[in-house]
Protein backbone atom coordinates (compact mmCIF):
# COMPACT_ATOMS: atom_id res chain seq x y z
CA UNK A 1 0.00 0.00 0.00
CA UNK A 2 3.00 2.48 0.91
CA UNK A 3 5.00 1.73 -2.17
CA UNK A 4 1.51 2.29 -4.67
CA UNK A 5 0.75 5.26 -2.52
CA UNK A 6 4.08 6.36 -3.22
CA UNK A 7 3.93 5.54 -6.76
CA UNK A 8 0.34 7.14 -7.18
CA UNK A 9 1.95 10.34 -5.88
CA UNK A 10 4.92 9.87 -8.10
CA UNK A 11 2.67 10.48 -10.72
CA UNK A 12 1.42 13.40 -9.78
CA UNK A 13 4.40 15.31 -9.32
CA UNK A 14 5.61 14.19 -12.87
CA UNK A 15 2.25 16.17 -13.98
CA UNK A 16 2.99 19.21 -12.61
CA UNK A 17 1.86 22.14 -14.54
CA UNK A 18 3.88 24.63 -12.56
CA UNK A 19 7.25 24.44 -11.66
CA UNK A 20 7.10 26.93 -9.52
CA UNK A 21 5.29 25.00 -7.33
CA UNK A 22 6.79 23.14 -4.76
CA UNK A 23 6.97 19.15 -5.31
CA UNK A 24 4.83 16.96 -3.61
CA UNK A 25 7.95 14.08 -3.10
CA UNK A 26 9.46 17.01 -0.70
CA UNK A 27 6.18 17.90 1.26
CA UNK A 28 4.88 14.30 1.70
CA UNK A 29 7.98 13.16 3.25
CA UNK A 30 7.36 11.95 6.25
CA UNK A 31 3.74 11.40 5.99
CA UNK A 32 2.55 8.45 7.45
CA UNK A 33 0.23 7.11 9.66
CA UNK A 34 -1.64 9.52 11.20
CA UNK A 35 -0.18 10.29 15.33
CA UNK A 36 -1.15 8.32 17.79
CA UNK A 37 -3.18 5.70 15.43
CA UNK A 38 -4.51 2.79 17.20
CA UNK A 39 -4.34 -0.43 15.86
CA UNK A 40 -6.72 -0.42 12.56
CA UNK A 41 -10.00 -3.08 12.80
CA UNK A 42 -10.78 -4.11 9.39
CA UNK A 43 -14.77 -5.30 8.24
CA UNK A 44 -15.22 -8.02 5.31
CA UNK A 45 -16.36 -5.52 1.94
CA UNK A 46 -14.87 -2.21 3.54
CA UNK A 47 -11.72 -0.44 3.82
CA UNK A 48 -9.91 -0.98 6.71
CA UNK A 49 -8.74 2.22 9.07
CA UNK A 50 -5.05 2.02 7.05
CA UNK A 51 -6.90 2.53 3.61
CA UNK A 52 -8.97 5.15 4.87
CA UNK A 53 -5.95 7.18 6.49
CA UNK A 54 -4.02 6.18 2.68
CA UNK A 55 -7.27 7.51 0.84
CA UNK A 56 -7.96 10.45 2.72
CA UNK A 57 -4.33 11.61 2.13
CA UNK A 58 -3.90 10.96 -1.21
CA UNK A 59 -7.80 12.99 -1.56
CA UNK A 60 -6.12 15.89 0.06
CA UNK A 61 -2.75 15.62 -1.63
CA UNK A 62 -4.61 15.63 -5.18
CA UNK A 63 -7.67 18.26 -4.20
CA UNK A 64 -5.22 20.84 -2.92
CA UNK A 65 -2.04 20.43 -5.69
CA UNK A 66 -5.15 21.12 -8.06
CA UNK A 67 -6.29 23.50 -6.15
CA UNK A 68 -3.18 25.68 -6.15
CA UNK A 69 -1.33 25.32 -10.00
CA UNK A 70 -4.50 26.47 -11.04
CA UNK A 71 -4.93 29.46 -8.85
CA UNK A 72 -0.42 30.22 -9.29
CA UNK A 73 -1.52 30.25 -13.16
CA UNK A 74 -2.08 33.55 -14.70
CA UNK A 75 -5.78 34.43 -14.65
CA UNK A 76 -5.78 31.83 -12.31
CA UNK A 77 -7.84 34.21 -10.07
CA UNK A 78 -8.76 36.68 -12.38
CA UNK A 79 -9.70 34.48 -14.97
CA UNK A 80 -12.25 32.66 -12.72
CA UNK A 81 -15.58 34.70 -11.97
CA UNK A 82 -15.90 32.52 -8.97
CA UNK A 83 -12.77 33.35 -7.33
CA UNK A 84 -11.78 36.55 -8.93
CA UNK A 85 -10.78 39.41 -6.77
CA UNK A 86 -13.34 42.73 -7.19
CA UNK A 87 -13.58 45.98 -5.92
CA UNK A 88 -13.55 46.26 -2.12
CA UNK A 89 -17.29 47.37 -1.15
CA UNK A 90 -15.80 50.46 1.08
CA UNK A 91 -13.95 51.98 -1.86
CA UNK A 92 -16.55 51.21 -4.61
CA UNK A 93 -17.20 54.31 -5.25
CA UNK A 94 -13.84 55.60 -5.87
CA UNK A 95 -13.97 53.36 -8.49
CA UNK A 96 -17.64 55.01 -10.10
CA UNK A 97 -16.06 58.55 -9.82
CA UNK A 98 -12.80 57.41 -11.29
CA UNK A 99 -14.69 55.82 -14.77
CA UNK A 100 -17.01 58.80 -14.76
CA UNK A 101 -13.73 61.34 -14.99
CA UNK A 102 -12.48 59.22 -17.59
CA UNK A 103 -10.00 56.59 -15.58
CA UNK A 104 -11.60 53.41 -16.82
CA UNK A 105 -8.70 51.77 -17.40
CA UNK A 106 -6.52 52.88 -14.05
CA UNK A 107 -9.65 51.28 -12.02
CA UNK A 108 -9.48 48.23 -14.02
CA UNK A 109 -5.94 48.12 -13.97
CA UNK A 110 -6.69 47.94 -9.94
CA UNK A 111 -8.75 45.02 -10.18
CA UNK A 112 -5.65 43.04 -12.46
CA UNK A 113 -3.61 44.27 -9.94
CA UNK A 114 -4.89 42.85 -6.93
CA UNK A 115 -5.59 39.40 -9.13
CA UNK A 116 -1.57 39.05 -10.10
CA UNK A 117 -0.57 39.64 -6.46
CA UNK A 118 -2.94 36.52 -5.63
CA UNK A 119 -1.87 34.58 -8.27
CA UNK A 120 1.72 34.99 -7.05
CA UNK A 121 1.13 33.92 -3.60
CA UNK A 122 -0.80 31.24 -3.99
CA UNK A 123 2.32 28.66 -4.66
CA UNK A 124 3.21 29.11 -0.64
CA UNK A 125 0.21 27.08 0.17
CA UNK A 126 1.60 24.02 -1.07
CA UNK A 127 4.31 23.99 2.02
CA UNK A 128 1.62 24.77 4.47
CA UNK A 129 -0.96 22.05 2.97
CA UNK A 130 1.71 19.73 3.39
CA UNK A 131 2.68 20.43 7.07
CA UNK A 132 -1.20 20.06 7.99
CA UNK A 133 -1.34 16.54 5.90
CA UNK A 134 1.71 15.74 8.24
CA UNK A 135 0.33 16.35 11.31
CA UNK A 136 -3.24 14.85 10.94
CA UNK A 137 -4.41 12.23 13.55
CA UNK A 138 -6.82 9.76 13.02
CA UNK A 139 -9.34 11.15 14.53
CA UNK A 140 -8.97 13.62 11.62
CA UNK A 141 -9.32 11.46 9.30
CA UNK A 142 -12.33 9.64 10.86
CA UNK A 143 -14.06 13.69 10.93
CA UNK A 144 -12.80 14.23 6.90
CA UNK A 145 -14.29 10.29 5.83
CA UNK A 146 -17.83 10.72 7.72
CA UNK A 147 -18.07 14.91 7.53
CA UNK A 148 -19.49 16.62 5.00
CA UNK A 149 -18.45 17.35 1.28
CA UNK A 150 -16.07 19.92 2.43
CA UNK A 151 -15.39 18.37 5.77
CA UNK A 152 -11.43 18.03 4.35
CA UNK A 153 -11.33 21.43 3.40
CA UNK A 154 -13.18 22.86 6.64
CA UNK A 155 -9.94 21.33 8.49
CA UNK A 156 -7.37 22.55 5.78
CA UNK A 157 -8.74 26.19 7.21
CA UNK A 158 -8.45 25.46 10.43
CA UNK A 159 -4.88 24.66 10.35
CA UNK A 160 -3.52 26.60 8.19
CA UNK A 161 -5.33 29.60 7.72
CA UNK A 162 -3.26 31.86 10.08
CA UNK A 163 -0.53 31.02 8.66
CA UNK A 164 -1.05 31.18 5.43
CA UNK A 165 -2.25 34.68 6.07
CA UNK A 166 1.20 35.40 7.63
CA UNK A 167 3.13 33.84 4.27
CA UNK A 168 0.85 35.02 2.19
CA UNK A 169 0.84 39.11 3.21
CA UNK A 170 4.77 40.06 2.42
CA UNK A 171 4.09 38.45 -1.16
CA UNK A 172 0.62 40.62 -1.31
CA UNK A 173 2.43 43.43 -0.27
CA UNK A 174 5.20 43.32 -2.30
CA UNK A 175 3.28 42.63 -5.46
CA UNK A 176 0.74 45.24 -5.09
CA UNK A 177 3.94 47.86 -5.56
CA UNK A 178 5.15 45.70 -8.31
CA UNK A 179 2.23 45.25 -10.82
CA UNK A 180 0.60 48.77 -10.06
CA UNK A 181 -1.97 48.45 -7.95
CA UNK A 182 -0.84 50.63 -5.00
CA UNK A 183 0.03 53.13 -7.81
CA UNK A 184 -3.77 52.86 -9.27
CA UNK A 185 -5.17 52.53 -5.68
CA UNK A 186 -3.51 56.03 -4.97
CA UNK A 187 -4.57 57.28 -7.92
CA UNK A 188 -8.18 56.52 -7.57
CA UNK A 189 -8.11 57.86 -4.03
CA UNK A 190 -7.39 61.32 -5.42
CA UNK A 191 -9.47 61.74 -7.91
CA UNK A 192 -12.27 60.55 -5.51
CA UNK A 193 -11.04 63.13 -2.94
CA UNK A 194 -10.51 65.84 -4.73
CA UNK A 195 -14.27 65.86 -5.00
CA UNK A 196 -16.04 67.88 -1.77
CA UNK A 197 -19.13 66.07 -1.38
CA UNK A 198 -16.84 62.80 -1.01
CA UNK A 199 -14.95 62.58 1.54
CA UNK A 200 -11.70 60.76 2.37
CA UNK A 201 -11.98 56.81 2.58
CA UNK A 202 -9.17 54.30 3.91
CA UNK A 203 -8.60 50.94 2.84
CA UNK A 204 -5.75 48.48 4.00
CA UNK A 205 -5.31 47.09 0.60
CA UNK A 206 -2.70 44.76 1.49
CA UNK A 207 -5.28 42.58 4.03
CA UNK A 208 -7.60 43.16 1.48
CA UNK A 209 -6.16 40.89 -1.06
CA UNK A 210 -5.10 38.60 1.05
CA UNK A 211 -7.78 37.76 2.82
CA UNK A 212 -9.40 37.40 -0.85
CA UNK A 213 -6.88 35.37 -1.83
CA UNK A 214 -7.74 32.94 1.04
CA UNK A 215 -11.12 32.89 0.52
CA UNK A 216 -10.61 31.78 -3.42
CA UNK A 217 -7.77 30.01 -2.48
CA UNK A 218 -10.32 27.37 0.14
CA UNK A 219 -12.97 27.56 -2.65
CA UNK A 220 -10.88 26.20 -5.00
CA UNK A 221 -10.08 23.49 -2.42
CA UNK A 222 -13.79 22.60 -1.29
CA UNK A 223 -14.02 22.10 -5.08
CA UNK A 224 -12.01 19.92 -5.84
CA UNK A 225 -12.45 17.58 -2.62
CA UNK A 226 -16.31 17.54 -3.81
CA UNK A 227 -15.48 16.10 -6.90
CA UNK A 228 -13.57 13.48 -5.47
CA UNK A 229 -16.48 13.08 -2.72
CA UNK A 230 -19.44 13.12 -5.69
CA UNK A 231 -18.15 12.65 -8.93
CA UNK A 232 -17.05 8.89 -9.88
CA UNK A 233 -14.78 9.72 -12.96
CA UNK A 234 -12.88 12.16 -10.58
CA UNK A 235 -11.68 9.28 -8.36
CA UNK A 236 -8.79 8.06 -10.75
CA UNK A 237 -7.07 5.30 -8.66
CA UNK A 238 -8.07 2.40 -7.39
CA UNK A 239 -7.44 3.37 -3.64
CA UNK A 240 -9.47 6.63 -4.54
CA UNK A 241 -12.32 4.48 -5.73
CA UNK A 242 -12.24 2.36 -2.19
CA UNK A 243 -12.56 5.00 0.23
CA UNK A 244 -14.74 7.04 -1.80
CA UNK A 245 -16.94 4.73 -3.75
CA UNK A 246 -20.71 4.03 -2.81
């Protein structure tokens, strides 16, 4: 079961679209049994417990490499209406007085802006997905088996949320600068308060994005672990196919 696993997960790496991304051989090392696993009980015509714990990992180890080549792509966020990074509500109307003065494109160039500086953080998560994977027990598993369609994901955030928010904020904050969108943020912001009637508005663009980026980021997740959950012809091994199959 260990060397197919292994193999399995061979095969993903050699698929990898990015190569930015870090490889899965490096972040599954160690990866075992979950802690503190008691000794597995097995019933005729189910998995037994070390199946589950080899299914469930290789689910989360698929779901979330998915999950982030396609959001480290470009477009991968802005590309994707159902991840994509708008507007923040508070400074929507900067945005309105900026395409009614004629800056259409500096407020779109905002919106690609915030999208690229996603896109580039986005890789880091791999690391962090990894660590959690490590550290599962098997009562985590158990919770991710019998939970709900996004019971897997539900505990990816818990674990590594903070921290990802940590790694992902210097990269946010970095590109911002870089691609333009502090540039076309400021720029906005005057135009919108060099008008009276406006007033002055704050935003703190940098938690902004990422906290976007998270949110798109554990979408993209949930989505793919439903697939696997659901979806038959997205179960493409056989150990896939016993954990997961009805």
């Amino acid at each position: 079961m260990k060397r197919g696993l292994a193999l399995i997960l061979g095969a993903l790496i050699a698929c990898a679209a990015s190569a930015q991304l870090p490889k899965f051989d490096e972040i599954m090392k160690g990866i075992g049994n979950p802690r503190s696993a008691p000794a597995a009980r097995s019933t005729v015509g189910a998995p037994d417990e070390k199946t589950n714990v080899a299914g469930i990992k290789e689910a989360l180890a698929v779901g979330t490499e998915q999950a982030v080549r396609r959001l480290s792509q470009p477009n991968g966020y802005f590309g994707n209406q159902a991840v994509k990074i708008l507007m923040p509500g508070s400074i929507q109307k900067v945005a309105d007085v900026a395409r009614m003065a004629g800056f259409q494109k500096q407020a779109d160039e905002f919106v690609l802006s915030m999208n690229r500086a996603a896109e580039a953080a986005a890789p880091m998560a791999a690391r962090y997905f990894g660590d959690a994977l490590r550290d599962m027990t098997l009562e985590d598993v158990r919770g991710i088996l019998t939970g709900g369609d996004t019971a897997a994901t539900d505990f990816f955030r818990r674990k590594t949320h903070d921290k990802l928010y940590v790694a992902f904020k210097p990269i946010v904050s970095r590109k911002v600068g870089e691609v333009g969108a502090t540039r076309a943020y400021k720029d906005m912001m005057g135009r919108y308060e060099s008008v009276p009637i406006m007033g002055r508005q704050s935003l703190d663009l940098d938690d902004y994005v990422t906290h976007k980026a998270l949110d798109g980021l554990f979408y993209m997740v949930g989505e793919e672990e439903k697939k696997i959950r659901t979806n038959p012809a997205a179960r493409t091994t056989d150990l896939l196919k016993a954990v997961f199959g009805k």
